[in-house]
PDB file of N, CA and C in Angstrom:
ATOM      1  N   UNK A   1      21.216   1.869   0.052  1.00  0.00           N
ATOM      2  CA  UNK A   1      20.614   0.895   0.933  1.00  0.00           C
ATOM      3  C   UNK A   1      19.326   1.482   1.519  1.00  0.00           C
ATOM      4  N   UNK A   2      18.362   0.724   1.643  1.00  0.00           N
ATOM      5  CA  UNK A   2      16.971   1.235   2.235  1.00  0.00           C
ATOM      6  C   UNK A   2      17.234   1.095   3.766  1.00  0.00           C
ATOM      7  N   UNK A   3      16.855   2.351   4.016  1.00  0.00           N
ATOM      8  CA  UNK A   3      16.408   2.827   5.515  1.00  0.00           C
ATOM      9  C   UNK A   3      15.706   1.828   6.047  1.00  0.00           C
ATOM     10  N   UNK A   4      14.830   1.220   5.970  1.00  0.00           N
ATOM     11  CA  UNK A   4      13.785   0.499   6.811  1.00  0.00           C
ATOM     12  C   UNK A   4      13.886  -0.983   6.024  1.00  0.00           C
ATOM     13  N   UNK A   5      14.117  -2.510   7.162  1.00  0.00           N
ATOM     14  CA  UNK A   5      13.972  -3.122   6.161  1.00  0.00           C
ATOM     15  C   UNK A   5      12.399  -3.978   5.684  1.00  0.00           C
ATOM     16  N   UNK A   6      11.706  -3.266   5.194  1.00  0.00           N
ATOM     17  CA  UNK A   6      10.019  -3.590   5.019  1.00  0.00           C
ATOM     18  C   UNK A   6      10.396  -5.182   4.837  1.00  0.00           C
ATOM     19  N   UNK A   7       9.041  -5.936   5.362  1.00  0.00           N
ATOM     20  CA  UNK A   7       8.936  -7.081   4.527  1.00  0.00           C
ATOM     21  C   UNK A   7       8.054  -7.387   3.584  1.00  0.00           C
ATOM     22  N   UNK A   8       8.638  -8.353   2.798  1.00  0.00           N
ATOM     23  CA  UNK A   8       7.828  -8.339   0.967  1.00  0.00           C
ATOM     24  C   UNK A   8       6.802  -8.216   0.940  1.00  0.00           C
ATOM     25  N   UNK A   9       5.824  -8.986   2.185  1.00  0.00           N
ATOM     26  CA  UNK A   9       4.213  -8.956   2.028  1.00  0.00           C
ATOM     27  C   UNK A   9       3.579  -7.816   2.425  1.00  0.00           C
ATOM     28  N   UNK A  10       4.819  -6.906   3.320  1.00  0.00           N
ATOM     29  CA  UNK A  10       4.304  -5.060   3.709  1.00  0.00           C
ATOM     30  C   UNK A  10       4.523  -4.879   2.568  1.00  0.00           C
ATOM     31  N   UNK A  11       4.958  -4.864   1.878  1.00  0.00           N
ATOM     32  CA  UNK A  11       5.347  -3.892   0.324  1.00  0.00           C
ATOM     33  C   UNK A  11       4.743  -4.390  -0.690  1.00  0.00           C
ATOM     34  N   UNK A  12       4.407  -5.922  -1.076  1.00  0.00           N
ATOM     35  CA  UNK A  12       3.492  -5.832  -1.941  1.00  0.00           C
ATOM     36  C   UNK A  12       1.878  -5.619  -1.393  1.00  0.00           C
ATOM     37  N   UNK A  13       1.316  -5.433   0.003  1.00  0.00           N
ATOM     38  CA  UNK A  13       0.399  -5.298   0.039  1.00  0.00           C
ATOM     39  C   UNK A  13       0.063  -3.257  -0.410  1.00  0.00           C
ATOM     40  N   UNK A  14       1.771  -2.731   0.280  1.00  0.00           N
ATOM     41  CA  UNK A  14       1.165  -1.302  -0.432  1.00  0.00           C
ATOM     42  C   UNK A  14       1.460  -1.033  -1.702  1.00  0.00           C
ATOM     43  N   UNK A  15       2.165  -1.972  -2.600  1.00  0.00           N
ATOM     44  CA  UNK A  15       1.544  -1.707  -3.786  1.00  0.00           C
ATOM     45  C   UNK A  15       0.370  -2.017  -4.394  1.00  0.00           C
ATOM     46  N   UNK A  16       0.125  -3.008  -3.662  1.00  0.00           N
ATOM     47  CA  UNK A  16      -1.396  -3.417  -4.306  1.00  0.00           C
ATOM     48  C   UNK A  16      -2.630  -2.477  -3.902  1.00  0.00           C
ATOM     49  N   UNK A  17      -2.475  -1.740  -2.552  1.00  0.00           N
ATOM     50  CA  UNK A  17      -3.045  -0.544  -2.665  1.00  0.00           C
ATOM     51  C   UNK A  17      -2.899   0.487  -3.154  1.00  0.00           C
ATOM     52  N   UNK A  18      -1.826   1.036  -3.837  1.00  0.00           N
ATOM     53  CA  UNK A  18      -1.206   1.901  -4.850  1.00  0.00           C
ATOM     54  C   UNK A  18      -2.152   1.735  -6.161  1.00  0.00           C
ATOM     55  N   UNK A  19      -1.867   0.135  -6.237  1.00  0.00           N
ATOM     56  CA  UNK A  19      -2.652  -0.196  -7.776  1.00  0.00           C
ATOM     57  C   UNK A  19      -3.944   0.149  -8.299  1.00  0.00           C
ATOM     58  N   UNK A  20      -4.659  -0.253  -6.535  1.00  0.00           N
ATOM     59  CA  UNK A  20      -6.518  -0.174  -6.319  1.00  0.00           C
ATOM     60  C   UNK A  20      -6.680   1.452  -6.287  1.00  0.00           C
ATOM     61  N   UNK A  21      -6.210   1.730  -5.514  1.00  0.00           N
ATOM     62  CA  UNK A  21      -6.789   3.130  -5.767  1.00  0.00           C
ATOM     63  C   UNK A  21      -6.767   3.480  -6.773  1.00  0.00           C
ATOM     64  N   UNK A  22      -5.603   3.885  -7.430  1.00  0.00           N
ATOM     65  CA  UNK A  22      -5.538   4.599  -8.950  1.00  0.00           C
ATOM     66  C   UNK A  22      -6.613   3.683 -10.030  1.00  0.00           C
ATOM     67  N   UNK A  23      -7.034   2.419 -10.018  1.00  0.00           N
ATOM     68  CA  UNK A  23      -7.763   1.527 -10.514  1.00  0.00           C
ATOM     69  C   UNK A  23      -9.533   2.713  -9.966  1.00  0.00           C
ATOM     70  N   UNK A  24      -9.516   2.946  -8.964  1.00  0.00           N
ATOM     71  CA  UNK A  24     -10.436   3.590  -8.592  1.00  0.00           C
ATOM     72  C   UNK A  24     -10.678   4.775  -9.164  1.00  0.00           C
ATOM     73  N   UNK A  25      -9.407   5.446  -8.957  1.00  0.00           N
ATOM     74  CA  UNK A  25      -9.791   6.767  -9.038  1.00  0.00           C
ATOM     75  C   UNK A  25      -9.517   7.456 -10.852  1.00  0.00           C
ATOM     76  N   UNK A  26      -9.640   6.033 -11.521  1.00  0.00           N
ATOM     77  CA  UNK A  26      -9.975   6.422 -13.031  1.00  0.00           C
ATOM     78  C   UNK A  26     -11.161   6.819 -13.421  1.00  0.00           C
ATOM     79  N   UNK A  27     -11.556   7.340 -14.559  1.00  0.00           N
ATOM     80  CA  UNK A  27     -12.706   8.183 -15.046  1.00  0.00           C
ATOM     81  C   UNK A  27     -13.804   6.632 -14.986  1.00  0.00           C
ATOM     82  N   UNK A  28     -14.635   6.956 -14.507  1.00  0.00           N
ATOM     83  CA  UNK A  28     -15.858   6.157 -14.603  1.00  0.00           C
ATOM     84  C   UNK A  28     -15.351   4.632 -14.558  1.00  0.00           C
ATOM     85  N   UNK A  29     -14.792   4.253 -13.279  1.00  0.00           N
ATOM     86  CA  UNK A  29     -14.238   2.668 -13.158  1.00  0.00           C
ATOM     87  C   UNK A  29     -15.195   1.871 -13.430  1.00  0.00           C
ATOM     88  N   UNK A  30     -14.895   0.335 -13.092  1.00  0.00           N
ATOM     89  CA  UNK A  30     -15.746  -0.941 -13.497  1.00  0.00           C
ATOM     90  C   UNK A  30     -15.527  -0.986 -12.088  1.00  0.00           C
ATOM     91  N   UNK A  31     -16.587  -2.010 -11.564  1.00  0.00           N
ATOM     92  CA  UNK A  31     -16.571  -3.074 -10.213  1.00  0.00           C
ATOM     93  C   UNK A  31     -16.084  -2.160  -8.956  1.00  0.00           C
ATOM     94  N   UNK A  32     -16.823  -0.648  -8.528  1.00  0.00           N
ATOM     95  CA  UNK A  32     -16.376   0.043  -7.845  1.00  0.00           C
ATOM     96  C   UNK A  32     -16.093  -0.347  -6.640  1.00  0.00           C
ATOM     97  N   UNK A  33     -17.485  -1.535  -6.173  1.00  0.00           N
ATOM     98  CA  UNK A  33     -17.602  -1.777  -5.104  1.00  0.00           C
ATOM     99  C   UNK A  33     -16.834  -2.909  -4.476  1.00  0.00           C
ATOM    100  N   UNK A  34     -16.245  -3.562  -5.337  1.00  0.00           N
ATOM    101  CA  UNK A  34     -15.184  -4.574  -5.145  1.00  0.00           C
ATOM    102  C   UNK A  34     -13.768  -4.015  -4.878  1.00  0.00           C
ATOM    103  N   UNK A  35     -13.956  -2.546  -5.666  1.00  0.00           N
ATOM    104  CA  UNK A  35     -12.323  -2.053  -5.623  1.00  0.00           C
ATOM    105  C   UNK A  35     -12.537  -1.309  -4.451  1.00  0.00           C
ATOM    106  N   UNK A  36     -13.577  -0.652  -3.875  1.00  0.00           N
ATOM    107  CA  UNK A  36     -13.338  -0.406  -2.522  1.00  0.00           C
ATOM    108  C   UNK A  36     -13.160  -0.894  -1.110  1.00  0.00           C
ATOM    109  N   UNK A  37     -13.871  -2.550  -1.497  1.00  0.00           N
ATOM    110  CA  UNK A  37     -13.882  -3.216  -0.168  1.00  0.00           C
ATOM    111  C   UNK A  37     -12.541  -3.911  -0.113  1.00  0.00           C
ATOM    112  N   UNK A  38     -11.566  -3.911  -1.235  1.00  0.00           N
ATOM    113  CA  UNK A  38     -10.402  -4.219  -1.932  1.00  0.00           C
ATOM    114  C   UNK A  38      -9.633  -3.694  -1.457  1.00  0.00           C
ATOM    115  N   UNK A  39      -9.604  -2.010  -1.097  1.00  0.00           N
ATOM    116  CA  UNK A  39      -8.865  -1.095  -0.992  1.00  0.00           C
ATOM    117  C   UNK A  39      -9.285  -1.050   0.579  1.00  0.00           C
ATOM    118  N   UNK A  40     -10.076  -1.379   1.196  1.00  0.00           N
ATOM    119  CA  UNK A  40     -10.529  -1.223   2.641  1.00  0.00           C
ATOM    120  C   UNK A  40      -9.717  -2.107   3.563  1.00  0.00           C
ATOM    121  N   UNK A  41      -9.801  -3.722   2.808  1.00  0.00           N
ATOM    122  CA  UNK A  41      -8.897  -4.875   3.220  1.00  0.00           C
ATOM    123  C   UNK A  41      -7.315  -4.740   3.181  1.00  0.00           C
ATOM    124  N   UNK A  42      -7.117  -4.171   2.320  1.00  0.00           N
ATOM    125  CA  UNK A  42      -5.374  -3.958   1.969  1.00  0.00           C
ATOM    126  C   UNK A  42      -5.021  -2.920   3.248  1.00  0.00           C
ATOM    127  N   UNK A  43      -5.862  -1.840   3.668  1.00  0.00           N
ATOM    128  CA  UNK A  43      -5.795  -0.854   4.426  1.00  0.00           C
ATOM    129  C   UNK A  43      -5.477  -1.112   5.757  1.00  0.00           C
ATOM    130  N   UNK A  44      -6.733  -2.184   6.145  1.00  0.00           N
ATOM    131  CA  UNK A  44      -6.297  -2.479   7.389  1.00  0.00           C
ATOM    132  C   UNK A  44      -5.303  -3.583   7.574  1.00  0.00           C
ATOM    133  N   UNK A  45      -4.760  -4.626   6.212  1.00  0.00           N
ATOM    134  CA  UNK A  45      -3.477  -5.100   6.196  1.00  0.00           C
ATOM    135  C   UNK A  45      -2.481  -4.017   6.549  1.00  0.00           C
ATOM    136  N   UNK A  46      -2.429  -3.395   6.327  1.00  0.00           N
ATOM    137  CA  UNK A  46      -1.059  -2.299   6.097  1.00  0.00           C
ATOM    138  C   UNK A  46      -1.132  -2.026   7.563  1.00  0.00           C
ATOM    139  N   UNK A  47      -2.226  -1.177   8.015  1.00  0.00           N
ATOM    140  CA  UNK A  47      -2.227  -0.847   9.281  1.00  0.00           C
ATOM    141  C   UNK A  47      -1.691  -2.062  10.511  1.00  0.00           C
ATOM    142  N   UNK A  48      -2.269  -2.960  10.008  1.00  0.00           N
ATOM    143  CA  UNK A  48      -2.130  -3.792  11.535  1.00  0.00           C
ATOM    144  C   UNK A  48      -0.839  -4.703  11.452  1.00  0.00           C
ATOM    145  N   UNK A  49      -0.089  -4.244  10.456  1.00  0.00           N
ATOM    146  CA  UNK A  49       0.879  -5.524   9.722  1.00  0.00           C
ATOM    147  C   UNK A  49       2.070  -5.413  11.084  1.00  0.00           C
ATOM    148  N   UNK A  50       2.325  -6.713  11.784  1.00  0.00           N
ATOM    149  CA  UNK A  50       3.377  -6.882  12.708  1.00  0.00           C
ATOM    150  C   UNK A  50       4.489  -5.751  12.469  1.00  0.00           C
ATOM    151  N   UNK A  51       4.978  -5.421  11.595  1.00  0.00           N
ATOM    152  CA  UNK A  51       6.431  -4.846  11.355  1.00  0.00           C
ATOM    153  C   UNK A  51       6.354  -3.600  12.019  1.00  0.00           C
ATOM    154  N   UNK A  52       4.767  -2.679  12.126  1.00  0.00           N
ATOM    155  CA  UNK A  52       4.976  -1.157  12.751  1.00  0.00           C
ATOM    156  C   UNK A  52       5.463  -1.569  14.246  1.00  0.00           C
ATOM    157  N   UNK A  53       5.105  -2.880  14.892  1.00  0.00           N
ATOM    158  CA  UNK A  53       5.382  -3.239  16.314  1.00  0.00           C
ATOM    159  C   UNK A  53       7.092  -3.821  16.381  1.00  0.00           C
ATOM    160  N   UNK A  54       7.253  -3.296  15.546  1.00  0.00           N
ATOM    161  CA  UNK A  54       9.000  -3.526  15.463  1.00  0.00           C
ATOM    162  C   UNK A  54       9.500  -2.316  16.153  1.00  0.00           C
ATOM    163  N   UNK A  55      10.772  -1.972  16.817  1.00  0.00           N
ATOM    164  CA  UNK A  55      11.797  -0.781  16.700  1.00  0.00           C
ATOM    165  C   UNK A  55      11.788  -0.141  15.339  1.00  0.00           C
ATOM    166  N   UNK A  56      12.054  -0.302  14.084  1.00  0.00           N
ATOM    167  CA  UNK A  56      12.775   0.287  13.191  1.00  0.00           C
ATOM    168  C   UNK A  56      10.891   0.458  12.626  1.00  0.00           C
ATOM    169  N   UNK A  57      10.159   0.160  12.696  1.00  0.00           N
ATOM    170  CA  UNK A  57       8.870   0.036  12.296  1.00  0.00           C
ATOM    171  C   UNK A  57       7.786   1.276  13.521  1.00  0.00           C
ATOM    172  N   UNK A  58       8.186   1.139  14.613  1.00  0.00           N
ATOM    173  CA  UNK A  58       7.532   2.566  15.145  1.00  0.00           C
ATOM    174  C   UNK A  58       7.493   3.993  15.078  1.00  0.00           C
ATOM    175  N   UNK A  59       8.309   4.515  13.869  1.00  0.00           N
ATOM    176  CA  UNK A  59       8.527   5.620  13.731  1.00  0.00           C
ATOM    177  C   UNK A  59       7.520   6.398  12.351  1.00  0.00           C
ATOM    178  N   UNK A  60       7.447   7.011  12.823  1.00  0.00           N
ATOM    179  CA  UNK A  60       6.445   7.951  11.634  1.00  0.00           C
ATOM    180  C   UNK A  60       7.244   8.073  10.085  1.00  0.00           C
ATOM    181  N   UNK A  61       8.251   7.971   9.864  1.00  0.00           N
ATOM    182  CA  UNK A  61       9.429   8.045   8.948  1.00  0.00           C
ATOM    183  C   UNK A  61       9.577   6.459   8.328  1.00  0.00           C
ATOM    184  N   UNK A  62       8.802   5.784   9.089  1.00  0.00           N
ATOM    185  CA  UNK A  62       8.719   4.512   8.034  1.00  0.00           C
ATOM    186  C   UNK A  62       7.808   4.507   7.453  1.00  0.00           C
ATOM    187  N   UNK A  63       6.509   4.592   7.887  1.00  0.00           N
ATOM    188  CA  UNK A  63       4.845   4.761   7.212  1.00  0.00           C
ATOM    189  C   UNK A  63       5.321   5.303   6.052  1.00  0.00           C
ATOM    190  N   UNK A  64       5.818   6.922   6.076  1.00  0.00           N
ATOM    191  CA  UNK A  64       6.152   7.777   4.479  1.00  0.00           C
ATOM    192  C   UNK A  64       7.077   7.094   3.679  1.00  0.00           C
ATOM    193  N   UNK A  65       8.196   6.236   3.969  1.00  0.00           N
ATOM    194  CA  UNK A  65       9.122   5.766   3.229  1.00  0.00           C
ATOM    195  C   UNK A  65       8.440   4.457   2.522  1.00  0.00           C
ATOM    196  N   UNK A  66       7.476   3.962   3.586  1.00  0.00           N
ATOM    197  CA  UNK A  66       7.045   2.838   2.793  1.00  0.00           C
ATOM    198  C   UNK A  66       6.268   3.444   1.906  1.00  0.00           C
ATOM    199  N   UNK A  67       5.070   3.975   1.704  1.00  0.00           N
ATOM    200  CA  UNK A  67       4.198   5.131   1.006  1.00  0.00           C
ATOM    201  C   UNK A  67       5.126   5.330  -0.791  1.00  0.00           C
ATOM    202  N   UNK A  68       6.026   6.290   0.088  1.00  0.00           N
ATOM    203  CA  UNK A  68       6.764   6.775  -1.101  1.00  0.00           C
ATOM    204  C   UNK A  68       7.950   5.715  -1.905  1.00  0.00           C
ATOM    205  N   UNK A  69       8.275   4.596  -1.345  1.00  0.00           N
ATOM    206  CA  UNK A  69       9.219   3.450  -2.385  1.00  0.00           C
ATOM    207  C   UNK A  69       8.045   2.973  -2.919  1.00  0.00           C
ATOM    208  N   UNK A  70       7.186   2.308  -2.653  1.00  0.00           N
ATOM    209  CA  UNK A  70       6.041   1.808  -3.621  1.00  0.00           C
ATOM    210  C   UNK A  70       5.085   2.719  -4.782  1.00  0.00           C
ATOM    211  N   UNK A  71       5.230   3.708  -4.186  1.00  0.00           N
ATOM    212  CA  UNK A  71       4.290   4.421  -4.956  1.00  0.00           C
ATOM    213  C   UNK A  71       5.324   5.171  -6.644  1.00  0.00           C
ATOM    214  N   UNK A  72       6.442   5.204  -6.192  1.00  0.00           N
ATOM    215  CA  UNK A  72       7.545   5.961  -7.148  1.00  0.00           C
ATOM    216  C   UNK A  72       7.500   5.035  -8.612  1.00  0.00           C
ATOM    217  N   UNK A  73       7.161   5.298  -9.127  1.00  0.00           N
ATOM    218  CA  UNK A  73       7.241   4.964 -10.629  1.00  0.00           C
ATOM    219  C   UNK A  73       6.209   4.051 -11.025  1.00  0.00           C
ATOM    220  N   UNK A  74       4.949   3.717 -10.360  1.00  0.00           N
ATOM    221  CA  UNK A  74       3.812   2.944 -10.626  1.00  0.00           C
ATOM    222  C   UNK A  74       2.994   3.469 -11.508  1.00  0.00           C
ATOM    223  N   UNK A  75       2.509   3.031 -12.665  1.00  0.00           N
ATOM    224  CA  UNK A  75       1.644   3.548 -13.313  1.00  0.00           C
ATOM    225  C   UNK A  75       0.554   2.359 -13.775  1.00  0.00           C
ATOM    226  N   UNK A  76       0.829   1.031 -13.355  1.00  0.00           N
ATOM    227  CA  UNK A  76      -0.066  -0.221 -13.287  1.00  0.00           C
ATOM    228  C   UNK A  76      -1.525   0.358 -13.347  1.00  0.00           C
ATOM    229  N   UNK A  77      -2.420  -0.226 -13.527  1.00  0.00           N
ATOM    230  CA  UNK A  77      -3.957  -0.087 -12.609  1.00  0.00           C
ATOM    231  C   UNK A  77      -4.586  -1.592 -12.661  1.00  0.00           C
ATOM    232  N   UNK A  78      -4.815  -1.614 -11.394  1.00  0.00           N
ATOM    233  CA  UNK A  78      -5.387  -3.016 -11.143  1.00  0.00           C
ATOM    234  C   UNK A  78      -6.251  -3.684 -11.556  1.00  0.00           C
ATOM    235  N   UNK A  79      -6.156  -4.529 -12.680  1.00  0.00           N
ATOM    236  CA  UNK A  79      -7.657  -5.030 -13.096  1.00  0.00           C
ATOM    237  C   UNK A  79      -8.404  -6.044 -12.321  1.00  0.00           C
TER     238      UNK A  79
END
C-alpha cells in the first residue's frame, strides 16, 4: 500500500516532468525552448499543488516518495 495518498493530477503532472526533462536532457534536443518553459510550468504545478497543504502532504518524506514512484521505471521521452 502507498504511504501517501497522491492525487492523479499530482502524479501525472510529476511524470510529465520526469518525461520533459529527460526529453531535455537528450543529446542535442528539438524545441528546447518549449521543453523548458514546459518543464518550468509543470514545476510550479507540483510546487503549489493543494495536496503539500494537506497533513499527510507536509512532510519532506512525501516530496521524495512522490519523486521516486514516478520516476521508477520511466524510460518515455516526451515528444
Amino acid at each position: 500500500m502507498d504511504r501517501f495518498p497522491f492525487p492523479d493530477d499530482l502524479i501525472r503532472a510529476q511524470q510529465q516532468w520526469h518525461d520533459t526533462y529527460r526529453a531535455l536532457a537528450a543529446p542535442r534536443p528539438r524545441r528546447t525552448t518549449e521543453l523548458r518553459r514546459r518543464l518550468l510550468h509543470l514545476s510550479v504545478e507540483i510546487h503549489w499543488h493543494p495536496f503539500w497543504d494537506t497533513p499527510p502532504g507536509r512532510t519532506p518524506a512525501a516530496r521524495v516518495e512522490l519523486r521516486q514512484r514516478t520516476a521508477a521505471g520511466r524510460t518515455r521521452v516526451a515528444a
